[in-house]
C-alpha atoms as a PDB file:
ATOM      1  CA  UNK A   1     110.570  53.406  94.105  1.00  0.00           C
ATOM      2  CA  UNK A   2     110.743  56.922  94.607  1.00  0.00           C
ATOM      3  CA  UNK A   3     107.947  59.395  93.927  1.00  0.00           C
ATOM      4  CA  UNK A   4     108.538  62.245  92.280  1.00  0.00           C
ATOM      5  CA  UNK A   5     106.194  65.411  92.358  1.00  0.00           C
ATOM      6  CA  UNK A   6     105.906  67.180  89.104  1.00  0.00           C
ATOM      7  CA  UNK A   7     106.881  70.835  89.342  1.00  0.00           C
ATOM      8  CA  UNK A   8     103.568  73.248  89.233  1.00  0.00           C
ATOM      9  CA  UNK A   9     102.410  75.509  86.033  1.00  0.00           C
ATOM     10  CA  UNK A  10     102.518  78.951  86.532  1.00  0.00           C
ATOM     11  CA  UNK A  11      98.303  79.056  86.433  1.00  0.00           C
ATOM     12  CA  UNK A  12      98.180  76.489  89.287  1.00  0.00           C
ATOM     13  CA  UNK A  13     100.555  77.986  91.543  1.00  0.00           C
ATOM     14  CA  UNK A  14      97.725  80.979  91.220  1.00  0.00           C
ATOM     15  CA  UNK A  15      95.128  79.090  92.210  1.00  0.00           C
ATOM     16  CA  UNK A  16      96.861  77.624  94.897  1.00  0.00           C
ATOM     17  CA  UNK A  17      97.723  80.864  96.510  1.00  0.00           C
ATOM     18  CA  UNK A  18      93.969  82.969  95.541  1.00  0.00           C
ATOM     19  CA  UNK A  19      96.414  84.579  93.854  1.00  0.00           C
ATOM     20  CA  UNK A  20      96.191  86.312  89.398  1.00  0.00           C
ATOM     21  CA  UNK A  21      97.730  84.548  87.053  1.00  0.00           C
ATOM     22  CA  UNK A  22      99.410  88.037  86.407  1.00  0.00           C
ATOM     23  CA  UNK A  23     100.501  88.701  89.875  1.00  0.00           C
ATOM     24  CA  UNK A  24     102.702  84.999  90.002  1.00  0.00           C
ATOM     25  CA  UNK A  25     104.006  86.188  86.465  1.00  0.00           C
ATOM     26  CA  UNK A  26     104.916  89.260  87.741  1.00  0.00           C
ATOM     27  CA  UNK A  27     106.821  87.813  90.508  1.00  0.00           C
ATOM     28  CA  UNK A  28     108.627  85.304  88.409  1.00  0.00           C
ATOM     29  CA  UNK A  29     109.857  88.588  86.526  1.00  0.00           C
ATOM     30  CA  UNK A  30     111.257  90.370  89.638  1.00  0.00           C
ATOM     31  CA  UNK A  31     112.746  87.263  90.645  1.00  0.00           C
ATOM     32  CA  UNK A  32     110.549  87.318  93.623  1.00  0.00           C
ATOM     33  CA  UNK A  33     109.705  83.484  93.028  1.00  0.00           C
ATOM     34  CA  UNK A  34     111.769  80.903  92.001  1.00  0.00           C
ATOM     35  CA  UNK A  35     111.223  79.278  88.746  1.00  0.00           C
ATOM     36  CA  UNK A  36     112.405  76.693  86.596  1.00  0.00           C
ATOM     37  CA  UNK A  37     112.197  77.412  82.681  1.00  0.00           C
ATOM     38  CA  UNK A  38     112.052  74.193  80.491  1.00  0.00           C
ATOM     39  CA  UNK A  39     112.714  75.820  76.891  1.00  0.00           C
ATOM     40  CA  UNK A  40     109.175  78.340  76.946  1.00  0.00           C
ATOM     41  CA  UNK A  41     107.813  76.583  79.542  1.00  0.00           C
ATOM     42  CA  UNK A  42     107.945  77.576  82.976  1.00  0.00           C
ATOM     43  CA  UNK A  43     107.327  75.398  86.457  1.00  0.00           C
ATOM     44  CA  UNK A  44     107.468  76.345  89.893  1.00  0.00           C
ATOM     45  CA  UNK A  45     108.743  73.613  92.074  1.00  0.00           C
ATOM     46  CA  UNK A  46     106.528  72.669  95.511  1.00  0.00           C
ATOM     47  CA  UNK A  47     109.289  73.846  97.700  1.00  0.00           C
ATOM     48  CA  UNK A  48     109.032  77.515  96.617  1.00  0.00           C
ATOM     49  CA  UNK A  49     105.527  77.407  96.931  1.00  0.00           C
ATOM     50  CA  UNK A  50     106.103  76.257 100.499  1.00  0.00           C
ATOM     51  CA  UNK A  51     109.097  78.905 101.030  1.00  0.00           C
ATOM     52  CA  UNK A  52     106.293  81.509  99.973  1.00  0.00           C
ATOM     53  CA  UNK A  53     103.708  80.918 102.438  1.00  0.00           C
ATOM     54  CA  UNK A  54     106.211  80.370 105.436  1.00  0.00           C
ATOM     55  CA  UNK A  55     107.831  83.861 104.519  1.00  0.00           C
ATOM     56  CA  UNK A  56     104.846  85.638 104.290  1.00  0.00           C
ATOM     57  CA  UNK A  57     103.210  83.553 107.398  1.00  0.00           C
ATOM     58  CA  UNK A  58     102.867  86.008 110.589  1.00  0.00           C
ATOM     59  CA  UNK A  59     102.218  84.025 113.614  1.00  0.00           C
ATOM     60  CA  UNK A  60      99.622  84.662 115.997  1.00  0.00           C
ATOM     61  CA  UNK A  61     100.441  86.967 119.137  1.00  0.00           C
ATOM     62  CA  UNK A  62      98.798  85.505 122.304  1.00  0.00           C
ATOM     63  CA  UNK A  63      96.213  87.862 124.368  1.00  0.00           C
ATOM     64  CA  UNK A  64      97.348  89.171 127.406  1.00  0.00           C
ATOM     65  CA  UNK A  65      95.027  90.315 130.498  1.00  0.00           C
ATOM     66  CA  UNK A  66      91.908  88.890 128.783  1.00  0.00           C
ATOM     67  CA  UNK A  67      91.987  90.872 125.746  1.00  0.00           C
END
């Protein structure tokens, strides 16, 4: 049987990130975010979420000479 992960409300997808309600609304109006409206409702799948944070992930630069 397969699982199936239910796609996250806007308000939980805040929390998530430490993030404003406001700020994920705002980036589900400039597209910024992908969304998925059911009639009023709107969900953001896992995936994005994850597409989010390895986008904005810098990686760590390594010291050089003892630094």
């Amino acid at each position: 049987m397969e699982t199936r992960i239910r796609p996250l409300k806007v308000a939980e997808v805040a929390e998530a990130l430490g993030l404003s309600v406001a700020c994920v609304r705002a980036w589900i109006a400039s597209r910024r975010i992908g969304f998925v409206r059911l009639g009023r409702a709107i969900r953001i799948p896992h995936a994005e979420v994850e597409r989010l944070i390895q986008a904005g992930t810098v990686p760590a630069r390594e010291r050089r000479n003892g630094r």
